[in-house]
Protein backbone atom coordinates (compact mmCIF):
# COMPACT_ATOMS: atom_id res chain seq x y z
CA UNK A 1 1.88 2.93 -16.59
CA UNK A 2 1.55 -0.98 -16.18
CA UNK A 3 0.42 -3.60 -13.84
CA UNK A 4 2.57 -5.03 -11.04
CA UNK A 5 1.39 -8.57 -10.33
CA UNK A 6 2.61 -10.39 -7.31
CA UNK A 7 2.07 -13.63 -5.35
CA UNK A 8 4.22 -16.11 -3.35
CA UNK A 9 4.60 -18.51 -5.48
CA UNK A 10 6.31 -15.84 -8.32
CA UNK A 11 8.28 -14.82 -5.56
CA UNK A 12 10.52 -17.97 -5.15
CA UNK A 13 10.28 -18.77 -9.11
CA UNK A 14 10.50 -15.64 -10.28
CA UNK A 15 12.84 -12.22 -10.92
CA UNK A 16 9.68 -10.04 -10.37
CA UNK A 17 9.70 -9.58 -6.88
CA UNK A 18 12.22 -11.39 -4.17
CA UNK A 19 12.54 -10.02 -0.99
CA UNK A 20 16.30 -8.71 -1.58
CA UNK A 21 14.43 -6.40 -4.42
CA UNK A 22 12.40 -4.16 -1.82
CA UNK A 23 14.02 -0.36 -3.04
CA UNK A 24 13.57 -1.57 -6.66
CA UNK A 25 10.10 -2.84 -6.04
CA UNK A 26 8.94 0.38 -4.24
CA UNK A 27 10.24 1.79 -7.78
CA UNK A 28 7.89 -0.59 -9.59
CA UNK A 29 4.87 0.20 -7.18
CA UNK A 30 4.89 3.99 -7.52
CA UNK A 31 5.15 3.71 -11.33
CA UNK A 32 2.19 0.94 -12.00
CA UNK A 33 -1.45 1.71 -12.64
CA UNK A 34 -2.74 -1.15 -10.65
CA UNK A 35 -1.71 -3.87 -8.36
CA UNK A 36 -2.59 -7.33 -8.46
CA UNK A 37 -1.37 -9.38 -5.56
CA UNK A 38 -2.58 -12.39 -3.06
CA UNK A 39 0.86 -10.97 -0.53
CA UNK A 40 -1.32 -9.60 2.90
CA UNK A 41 1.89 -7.15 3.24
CA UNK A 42 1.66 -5.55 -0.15
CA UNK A 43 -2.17 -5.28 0.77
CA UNK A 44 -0.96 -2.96 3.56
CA UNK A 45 1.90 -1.06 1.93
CA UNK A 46 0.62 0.04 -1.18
CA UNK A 47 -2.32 2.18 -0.55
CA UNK A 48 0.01 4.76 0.60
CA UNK A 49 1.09 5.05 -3.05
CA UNK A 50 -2.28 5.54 -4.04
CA UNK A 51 -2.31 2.63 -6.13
CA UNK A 52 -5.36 0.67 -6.51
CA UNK A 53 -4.98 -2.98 -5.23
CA UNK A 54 -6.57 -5.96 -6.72
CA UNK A 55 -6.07 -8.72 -4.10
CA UNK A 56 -6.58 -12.76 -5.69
CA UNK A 57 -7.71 -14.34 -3.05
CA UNK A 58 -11.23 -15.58 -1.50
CA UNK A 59 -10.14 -14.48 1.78
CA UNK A 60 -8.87 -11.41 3.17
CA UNK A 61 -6.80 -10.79 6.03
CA UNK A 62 -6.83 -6.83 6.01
CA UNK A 63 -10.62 -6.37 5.87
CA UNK A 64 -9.94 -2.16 7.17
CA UNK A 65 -8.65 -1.81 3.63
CA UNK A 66 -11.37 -3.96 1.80
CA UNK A 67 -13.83 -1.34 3.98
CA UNK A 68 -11.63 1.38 3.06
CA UNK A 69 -11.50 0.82 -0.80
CA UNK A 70 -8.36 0.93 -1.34
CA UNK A 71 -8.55 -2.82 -1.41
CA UNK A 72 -11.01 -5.32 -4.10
CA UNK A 73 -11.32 -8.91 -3.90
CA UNK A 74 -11.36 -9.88 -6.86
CA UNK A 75 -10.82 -14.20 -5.94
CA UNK A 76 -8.59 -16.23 -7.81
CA UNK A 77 -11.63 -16.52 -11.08
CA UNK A 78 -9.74 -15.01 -14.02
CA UNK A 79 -12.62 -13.84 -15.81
CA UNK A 80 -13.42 -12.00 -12.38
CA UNK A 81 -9.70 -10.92 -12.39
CA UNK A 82 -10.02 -9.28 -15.49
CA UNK A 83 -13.51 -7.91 -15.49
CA UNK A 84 -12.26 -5.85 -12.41
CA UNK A 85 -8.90 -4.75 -14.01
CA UNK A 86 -10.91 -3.50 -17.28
CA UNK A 87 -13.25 -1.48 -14.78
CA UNK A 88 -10.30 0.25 -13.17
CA UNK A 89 -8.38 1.42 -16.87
CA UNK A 90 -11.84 1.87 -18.59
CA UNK A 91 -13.30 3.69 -15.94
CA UNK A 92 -11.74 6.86 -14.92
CA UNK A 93 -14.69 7.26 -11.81
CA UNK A 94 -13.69 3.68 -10.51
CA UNK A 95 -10.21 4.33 -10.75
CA UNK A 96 -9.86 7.75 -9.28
CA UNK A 97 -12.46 6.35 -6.40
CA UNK A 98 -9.80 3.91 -5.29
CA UNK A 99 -7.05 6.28 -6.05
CA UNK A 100 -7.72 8.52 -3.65
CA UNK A 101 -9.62 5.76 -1.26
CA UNK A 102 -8.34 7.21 2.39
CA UNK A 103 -5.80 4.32 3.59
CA UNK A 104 -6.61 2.65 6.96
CA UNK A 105 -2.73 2.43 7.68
CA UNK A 106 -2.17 6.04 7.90
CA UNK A 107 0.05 8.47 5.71
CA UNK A 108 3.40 10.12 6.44
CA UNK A 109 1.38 13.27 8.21
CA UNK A 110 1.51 11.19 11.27
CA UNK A 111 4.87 10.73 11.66
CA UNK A 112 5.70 14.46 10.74
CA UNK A 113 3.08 15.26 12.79
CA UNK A 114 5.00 12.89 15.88
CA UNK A 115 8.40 14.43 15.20
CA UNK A 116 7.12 17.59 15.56
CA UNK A 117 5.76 16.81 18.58
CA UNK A 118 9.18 15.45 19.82
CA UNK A 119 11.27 17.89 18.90
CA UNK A 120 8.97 20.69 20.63
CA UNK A 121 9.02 18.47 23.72
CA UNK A 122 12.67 17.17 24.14
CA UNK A 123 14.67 19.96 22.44
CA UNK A 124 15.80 23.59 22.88
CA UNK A 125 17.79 25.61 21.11
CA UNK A 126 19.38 22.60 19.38
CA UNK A 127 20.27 20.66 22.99
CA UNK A 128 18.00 17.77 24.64
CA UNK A 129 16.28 18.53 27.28
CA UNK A 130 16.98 15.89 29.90
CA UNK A 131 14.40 17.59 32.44
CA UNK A 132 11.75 15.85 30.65
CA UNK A 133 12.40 12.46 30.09
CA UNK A 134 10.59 10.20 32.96
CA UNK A 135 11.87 6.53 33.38
């Protein structure tokens, strides 16, 4: 358990996150308690980890997730910061309501879901079926 905090000015001074460390920071993300970040991209990506995400900023960009709750705004105040993060490990209710927030981005069903789909249409008996493509 731990905190995985993020922002873009870390990333270019610091080992914590670079964008050459993606694999290792998917490691990090699935193995945190919480998420602070002001990175728009990690406010899409983690939700589907289940990982509650503490954005410091006084803007959002992805207000589906805000609506969601899988998302808080918590600004850039650290007394706010904090107040938030001691809600989330103090309060097993908060926590568990963001944890399983639905995310706005979609899960992995979909794309099982699509390939599925694909393979029913295009394949048989392990061969394409050229008949139905249409250009």
């Amino acid at each position: 358990m731990g905190l995985l905090y993020s922002t873009k000015s870390l990333a270019k001074t610091s080992p914590v996150l670079t964008s050459s460390s993606l694999s290792s920071f998917s490691v990090s993300m699935s193995k945190v308690t919480i998420v602070l970040t002001d990175l728009g991209g990690i406010q899409k990506e983690v939700p589907s980890l289940g990982k509650p995400v503490l954005v410091m900023r006084d803007t959002i960009e992805r207000l589906e997730a805000l609506a969601s709750g899988t998302v808080h705004l918590v600004g850039i105040d650290y007394d706010k910061i904090m107040l938030e993060v001691c809600i989330l490990l103090d309060d097993g209710v908060a926590y568990e309501k963001m944890y399983h927030a639905v995310n706005p981005y979609g899960t992995d069903k979909f794309i099982v879901a699509l390939q599925m789909c694909l393979l029913k249409r295009f394949f048989k008996d392990g061969k394409i079926c050229k008949s139905k493509f249409r250009i």
